[in-house]
Protein backbone atom coordinates (compact mmCIF):
# COMPACT_ATOMS: atom_id res chain seq x y z
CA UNK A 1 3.03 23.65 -0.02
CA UNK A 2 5.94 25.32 1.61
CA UNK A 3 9.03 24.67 -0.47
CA UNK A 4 11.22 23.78 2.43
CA UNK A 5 9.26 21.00 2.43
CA UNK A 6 9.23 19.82 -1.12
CA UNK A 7 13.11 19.95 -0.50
CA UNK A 8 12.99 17.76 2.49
CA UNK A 9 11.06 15.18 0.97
CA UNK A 10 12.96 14.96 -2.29
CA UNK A 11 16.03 14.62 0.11
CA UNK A 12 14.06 11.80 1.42
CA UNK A 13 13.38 9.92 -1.59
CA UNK A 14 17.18 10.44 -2.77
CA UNK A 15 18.32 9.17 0.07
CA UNK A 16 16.26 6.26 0.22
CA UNK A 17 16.39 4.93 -3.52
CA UNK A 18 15.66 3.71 -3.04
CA UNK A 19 -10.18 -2.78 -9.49
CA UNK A 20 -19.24 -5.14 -14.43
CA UNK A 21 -20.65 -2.71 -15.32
CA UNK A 22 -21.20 -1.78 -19.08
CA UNK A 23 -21.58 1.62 -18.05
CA UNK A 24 -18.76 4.08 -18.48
CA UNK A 25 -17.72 5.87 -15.08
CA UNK A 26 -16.18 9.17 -15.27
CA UNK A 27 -13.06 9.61 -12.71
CA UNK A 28 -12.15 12.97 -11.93
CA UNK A 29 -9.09 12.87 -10.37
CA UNK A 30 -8.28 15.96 -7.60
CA UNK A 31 -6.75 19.13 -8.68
CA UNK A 32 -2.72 18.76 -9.92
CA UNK A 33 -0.09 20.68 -6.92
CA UNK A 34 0.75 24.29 -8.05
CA UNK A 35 3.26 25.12 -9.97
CA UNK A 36 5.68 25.88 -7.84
CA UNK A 37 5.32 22.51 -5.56
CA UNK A 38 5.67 20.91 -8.78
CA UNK A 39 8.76 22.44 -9.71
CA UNK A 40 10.42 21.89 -6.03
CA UNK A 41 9.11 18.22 -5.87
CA UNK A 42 11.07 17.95 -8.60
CA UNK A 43 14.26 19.24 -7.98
CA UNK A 44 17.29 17.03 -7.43
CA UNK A 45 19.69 16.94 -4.74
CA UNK A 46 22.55 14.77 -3.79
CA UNK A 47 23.18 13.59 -0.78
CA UNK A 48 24.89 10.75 0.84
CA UNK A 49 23.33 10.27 4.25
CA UNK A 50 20.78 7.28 4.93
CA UNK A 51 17.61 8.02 5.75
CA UNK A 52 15.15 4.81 6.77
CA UNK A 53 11.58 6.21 5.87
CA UNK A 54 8.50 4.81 8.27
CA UNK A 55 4.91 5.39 7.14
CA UNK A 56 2.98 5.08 10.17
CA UNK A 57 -1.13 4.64 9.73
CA UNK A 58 -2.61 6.19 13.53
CA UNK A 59 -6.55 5.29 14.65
CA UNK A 60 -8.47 5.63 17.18
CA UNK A 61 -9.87 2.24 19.26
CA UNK A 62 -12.97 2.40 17.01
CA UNK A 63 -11.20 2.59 13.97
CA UNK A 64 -11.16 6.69 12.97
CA UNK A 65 -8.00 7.85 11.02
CA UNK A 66 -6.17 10.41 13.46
CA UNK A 67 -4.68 13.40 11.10
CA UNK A 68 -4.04 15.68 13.93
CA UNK A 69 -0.68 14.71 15.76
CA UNK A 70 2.59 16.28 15.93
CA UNK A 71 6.56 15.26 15.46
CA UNK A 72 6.28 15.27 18.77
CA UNK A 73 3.95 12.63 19.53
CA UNK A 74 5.79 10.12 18.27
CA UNK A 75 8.62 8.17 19.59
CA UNK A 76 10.98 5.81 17.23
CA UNK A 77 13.08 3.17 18.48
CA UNK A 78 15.49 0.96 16.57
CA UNK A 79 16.59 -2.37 17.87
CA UNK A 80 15.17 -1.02 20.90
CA UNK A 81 17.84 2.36 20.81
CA UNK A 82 15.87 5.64 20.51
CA UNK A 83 16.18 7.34 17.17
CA UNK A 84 16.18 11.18 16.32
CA UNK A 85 13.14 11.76 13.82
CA UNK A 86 14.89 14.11 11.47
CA UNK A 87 12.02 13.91 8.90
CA UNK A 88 8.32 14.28 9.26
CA UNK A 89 5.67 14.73 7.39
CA UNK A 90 1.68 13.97 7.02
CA UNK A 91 0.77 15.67 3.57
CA UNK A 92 -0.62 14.13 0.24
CA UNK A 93 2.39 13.47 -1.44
CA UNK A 94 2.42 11.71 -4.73
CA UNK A 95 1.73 8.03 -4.52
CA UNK A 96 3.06 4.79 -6.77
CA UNK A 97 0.06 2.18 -6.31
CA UNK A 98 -0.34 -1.12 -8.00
CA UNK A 99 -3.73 -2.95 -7.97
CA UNK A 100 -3.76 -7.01 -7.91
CA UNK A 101 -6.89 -7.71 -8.94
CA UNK A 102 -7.67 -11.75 -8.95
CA UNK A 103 -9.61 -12.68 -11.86
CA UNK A 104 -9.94 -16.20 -11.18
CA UNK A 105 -13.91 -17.69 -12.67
CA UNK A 106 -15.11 -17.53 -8.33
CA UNK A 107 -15.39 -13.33 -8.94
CA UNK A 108 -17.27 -13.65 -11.91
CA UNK A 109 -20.61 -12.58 -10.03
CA UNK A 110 -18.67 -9.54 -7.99
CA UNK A 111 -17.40 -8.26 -11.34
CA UNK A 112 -19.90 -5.35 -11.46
CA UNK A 113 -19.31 -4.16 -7.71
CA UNK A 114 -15.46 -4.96 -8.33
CA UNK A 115 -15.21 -2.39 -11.36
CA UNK A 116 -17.47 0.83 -9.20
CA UNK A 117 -14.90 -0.28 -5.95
CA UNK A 118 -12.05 0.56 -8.75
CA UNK A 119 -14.07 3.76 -9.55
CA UNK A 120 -14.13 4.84 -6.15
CA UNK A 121 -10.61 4.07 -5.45
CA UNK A 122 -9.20 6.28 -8.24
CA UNK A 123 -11.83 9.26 -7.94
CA UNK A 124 -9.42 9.60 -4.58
CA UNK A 125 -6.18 9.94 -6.49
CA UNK A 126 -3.68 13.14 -6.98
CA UNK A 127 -3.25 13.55 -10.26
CA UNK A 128 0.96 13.25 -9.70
CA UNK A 129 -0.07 9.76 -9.01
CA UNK A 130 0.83 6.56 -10.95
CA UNK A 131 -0.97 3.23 -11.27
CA UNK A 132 -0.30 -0.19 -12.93
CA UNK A 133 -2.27 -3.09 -12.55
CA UNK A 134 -1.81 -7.11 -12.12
CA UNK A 135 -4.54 -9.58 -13.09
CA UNK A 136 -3.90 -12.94 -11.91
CA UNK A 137 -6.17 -16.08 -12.76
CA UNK A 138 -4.24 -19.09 -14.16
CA UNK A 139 -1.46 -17.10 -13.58
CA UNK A 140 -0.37 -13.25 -13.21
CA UNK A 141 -0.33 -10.92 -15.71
CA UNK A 142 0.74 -7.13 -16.18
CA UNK A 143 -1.52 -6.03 -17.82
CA UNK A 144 -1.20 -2.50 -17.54
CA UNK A 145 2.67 -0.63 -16.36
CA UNK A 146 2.85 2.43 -14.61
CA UNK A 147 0.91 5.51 -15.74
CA UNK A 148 -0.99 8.47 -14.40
CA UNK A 149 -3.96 7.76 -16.93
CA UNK A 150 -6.66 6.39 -13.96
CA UNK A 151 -8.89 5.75 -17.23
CA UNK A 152 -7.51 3.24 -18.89
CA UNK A 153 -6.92 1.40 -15.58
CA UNK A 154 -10.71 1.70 -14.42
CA UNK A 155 -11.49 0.36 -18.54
CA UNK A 156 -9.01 -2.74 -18.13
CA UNK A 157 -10.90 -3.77 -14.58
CA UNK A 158 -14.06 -3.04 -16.22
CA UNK A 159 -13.22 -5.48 -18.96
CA UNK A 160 -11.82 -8.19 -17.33
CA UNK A 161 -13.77 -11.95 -17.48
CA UNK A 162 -12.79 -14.20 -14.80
CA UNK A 163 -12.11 -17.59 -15.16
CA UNK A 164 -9.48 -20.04 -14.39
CA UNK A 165 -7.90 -20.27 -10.96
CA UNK A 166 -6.03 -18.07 -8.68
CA UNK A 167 -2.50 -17.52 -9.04
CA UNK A 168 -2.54 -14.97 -6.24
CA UNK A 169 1.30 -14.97 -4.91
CA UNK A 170 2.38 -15.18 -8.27
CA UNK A 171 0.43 -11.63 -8.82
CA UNK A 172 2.31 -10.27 -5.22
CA UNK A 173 5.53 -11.14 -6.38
CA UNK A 174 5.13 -9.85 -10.02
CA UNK A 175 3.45 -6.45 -8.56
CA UNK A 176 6.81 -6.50 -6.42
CA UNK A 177 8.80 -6.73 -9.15
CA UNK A 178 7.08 -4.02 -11.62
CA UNK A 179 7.53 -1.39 -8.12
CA UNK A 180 10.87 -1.45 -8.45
CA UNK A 181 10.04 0.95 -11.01
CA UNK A 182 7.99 3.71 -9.14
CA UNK A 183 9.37 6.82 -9.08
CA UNK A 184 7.94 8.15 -5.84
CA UNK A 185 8.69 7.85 -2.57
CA UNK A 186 5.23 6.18 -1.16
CA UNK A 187 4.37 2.69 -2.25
CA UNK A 188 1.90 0.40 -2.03
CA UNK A 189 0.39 -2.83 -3.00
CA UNK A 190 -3.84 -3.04 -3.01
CA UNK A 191 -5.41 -6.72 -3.44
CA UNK A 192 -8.49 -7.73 -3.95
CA UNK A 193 -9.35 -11.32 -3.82
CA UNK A 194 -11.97 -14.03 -3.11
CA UNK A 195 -10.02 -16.54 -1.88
CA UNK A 196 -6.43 -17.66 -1.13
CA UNK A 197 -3.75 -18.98 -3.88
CA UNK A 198 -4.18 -22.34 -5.62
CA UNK A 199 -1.76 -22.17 -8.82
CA UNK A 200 1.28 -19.93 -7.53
CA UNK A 201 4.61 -21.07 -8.59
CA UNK A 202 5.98 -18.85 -5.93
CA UNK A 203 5.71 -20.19 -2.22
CA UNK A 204 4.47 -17.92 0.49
CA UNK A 205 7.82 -17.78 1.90
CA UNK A 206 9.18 -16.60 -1.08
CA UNK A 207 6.63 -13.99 -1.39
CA UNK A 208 7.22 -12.91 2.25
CA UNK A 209 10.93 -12.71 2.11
CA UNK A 210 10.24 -10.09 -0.85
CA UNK A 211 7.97 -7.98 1.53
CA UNK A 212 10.36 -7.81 3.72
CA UNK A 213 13.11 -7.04 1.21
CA UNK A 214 10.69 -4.16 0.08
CA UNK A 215 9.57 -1.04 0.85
CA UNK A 216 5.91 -1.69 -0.33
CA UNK A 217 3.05 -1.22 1.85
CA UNK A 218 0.31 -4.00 1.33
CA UNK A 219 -3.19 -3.37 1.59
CA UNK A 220 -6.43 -6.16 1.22
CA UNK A 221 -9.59 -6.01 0.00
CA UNK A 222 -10.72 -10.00 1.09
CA UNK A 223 -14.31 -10.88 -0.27
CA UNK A 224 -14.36 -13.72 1.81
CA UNK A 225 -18.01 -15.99 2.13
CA UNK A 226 -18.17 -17.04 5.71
CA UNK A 227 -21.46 -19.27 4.76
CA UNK A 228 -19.30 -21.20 2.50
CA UNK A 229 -16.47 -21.74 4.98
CA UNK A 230 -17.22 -25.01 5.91
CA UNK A 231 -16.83 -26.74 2.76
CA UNK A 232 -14.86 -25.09 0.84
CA UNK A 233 -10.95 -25.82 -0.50
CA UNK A 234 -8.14 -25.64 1.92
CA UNK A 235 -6.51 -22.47 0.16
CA UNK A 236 -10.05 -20.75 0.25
CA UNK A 237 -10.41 -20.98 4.19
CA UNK A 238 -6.95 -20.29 4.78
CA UNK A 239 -6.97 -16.96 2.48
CA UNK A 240 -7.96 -14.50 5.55
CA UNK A 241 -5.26 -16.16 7.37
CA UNK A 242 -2.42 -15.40 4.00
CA UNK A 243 -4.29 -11.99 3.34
CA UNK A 244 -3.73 -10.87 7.02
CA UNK A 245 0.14 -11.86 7.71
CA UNK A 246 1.13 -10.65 4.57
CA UNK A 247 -0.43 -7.00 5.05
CA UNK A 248 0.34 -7.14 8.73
CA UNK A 249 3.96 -7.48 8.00
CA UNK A 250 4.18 -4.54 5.71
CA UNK A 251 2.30 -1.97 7.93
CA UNK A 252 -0.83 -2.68 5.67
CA UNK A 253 -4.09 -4.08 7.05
CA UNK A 254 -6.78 -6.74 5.35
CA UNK A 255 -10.13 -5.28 5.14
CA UNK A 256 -12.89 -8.25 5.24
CA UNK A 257 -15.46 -7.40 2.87
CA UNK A 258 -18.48 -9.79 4.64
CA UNK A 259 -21.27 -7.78 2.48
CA UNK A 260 -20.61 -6.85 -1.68
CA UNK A 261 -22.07 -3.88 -1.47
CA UNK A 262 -19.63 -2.45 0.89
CA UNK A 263 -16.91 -2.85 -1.18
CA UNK A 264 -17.19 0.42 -2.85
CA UNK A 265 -16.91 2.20 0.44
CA UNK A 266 -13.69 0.29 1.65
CA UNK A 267 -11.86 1.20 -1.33
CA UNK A 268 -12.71 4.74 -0.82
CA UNK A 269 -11.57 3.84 2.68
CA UNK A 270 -8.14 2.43 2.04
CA UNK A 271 -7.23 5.24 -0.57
CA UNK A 272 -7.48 7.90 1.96
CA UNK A 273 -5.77 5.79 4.89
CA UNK A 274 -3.03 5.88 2.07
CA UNK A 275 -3.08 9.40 2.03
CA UNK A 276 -3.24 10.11 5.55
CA UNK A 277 -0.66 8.37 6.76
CA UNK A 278 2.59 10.25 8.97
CA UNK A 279 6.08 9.87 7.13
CA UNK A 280 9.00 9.33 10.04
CA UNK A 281 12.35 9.53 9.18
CA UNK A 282 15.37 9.42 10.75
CA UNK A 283 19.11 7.87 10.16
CA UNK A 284 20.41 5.20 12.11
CA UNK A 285 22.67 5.36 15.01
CA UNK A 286 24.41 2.34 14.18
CA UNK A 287 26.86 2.59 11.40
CA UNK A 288 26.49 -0.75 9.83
CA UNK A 289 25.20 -1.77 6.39
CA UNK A 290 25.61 -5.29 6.63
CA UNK A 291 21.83 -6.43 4.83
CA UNK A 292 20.85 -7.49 8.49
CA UNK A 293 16.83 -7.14 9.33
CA UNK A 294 16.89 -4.00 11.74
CA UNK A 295 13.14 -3.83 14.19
CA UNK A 296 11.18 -0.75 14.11
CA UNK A 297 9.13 0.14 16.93
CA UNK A 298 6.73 3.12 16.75
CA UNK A 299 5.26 4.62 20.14
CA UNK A 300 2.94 7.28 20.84
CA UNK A 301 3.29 9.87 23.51
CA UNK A 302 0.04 11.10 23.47
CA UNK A 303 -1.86 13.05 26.40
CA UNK A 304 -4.15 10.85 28.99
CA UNK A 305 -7.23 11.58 27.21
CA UNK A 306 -6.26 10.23 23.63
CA UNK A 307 -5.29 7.50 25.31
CA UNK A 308 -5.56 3.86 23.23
CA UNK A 309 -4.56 5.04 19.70
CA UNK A 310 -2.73 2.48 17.41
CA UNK A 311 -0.24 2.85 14.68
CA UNK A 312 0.67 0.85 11.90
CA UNK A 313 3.57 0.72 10.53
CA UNK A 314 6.49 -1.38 8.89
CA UNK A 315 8.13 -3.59 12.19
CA UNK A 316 11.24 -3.11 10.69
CA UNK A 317 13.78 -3.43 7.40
CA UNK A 318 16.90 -4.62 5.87
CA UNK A 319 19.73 -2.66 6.24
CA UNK A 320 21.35 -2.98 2.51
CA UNK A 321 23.80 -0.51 1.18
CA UNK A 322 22.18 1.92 -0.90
């Protein structure tokens, strides 16, 4: 990777501070960056301009990851006033995930499908990648902090028996918390739950005023039982309806698992969307850091016939001083 790049990105991250089987699964993570990426990505370099960072997710109507647009395809707009994109980017950087995995006693019989959908999810990751994981039940847990060691985070998942009930924004907010203490630039947040929260201490508005207060993209794996819809609890038919605003707000989608044995395959799936994402950045025209909410809008000027592609991305941010 050119190291022009490396120093752009590292400028970026400056700047903006700020998953049962018995089996044993091997997970080969890909091959580590050169040497010399390595030794540019981690290079430091003051500087003391802002820079608001945008990952933006682009598909096609049916769905497709698009991977082939330029700078120039994209427009950026900040309370409505055009913005200069000073930054872009759509390569594999290094990634800080956490993984919220509910262990309440309703997964016990997805356990074994739950551990290979962790085993397909790391056999994606770079190996400058770090992982920690939350396990909520009765209430959330850290169970393991940050590390690159995909192993020992597959073993934990594998390991797990669910019981108890589902402390599930207690698990956002404490995932929240521990990202405060990635060291890379990308971040994000994969659930995946049964159901919707019945033991939370933390209200939803609480959890959502930390998303927004974040710069954590959320992503959803919702095994959801539409046969059992009728009669189940309150917080069990309203979990598609948490699962979705929470992700939507963060740029992050909810991906309804309706049959078990797909959920291998969307894992796989929402790793590489994480991967293939476009980094935008730019520095506001407006000189104020006055902790305000500033709206993002993302546009694509695309030719006629790629016509009806859609981004995701954050809607917007709180402009804190840094």
């Amino acid at each position: 990777m050119a190291r022009g790049f490396w120093r752009q990105f590292c400028v970026a991250a400056i700047a903006w501070h700020a998953l049962c089987a018995d089996d044993r699964v091997e997970i080969v993570p890909r091959a580590r960056p050169t040497a010399e990426a390595a030794d540019t990505h981690a290079a430091s370099i003051r500087v003391d301009s802002s820079l608001v960072l945008i990952p933006v997710h682009v598909t096609t109507p049916l769905g497709a990851t698009v991977t082939n647009l330029a700078r120039e395809n994209f427009q950026l707009f900040e309370e409505n006033t055009p913005q200069t994109i000073t930054l872009f980017a759509n390569d594999d950087a290094p990634m800080s995930i956490g993984l919220l995995f509910d262990a309440s006693g309703s997964m016990k019989n997805k356990k074994q499908k739950v551990s290979q959908a962790a085993a397909s999810f790391f056999k994606t990751a770079n190996q400058e990648d770090e992982f920690f994981l939350v396990q909520s039940n009765d209430r959330a847990k850290l169970v393991v902090p940050f590390t690159p060691d995909v192993d020992e985070l597959y073993s934990r998942i594998a390991g797990v028996r669910p019981f108890g009930r589902t402390a599930l924004l207690d698990g956002i907010h404490m995932g929240l918390q521990h990202m405060k203490k990635a060291r890379n630039l990308r971040k994000a947040l994969v659930i995946l739950s049964d159901g919707g929260d019945n033991w939370s201490r933390h209200n939803v508005r609480e959890v959502k005023n930390a998303l927004l207060e974040s710069d954590v993209q959320v992503y959803a794996m919702g095994i959801f039982d539409p046969d059992s819809a009728s009669h189940s609890a309150r917080e069990e038919r309203e979990g598609p309806i948490l699962l979705d605003n929470l992700t939507g707000q963060t740029g992050g989608l909810l991906y309804r698992v309706n049959n078990i044995d797909d959920l291998p395959a969307i894992s796989t799936r929402i790793s590489r969307e994480l991967r293939t994402q476009y980094l935008l950045g730019y520095s506001p025209t407006h000189p104020a850091r006055d902790g305000k909410y500033r709206r993002v809008q993302v546009k694509l000027a695309v030719p006629k016939e790629m016509a009806g592609l859609r981004a995701y991305y954050r809607p917007g941010y709180y402009d804190v001083p840094r």
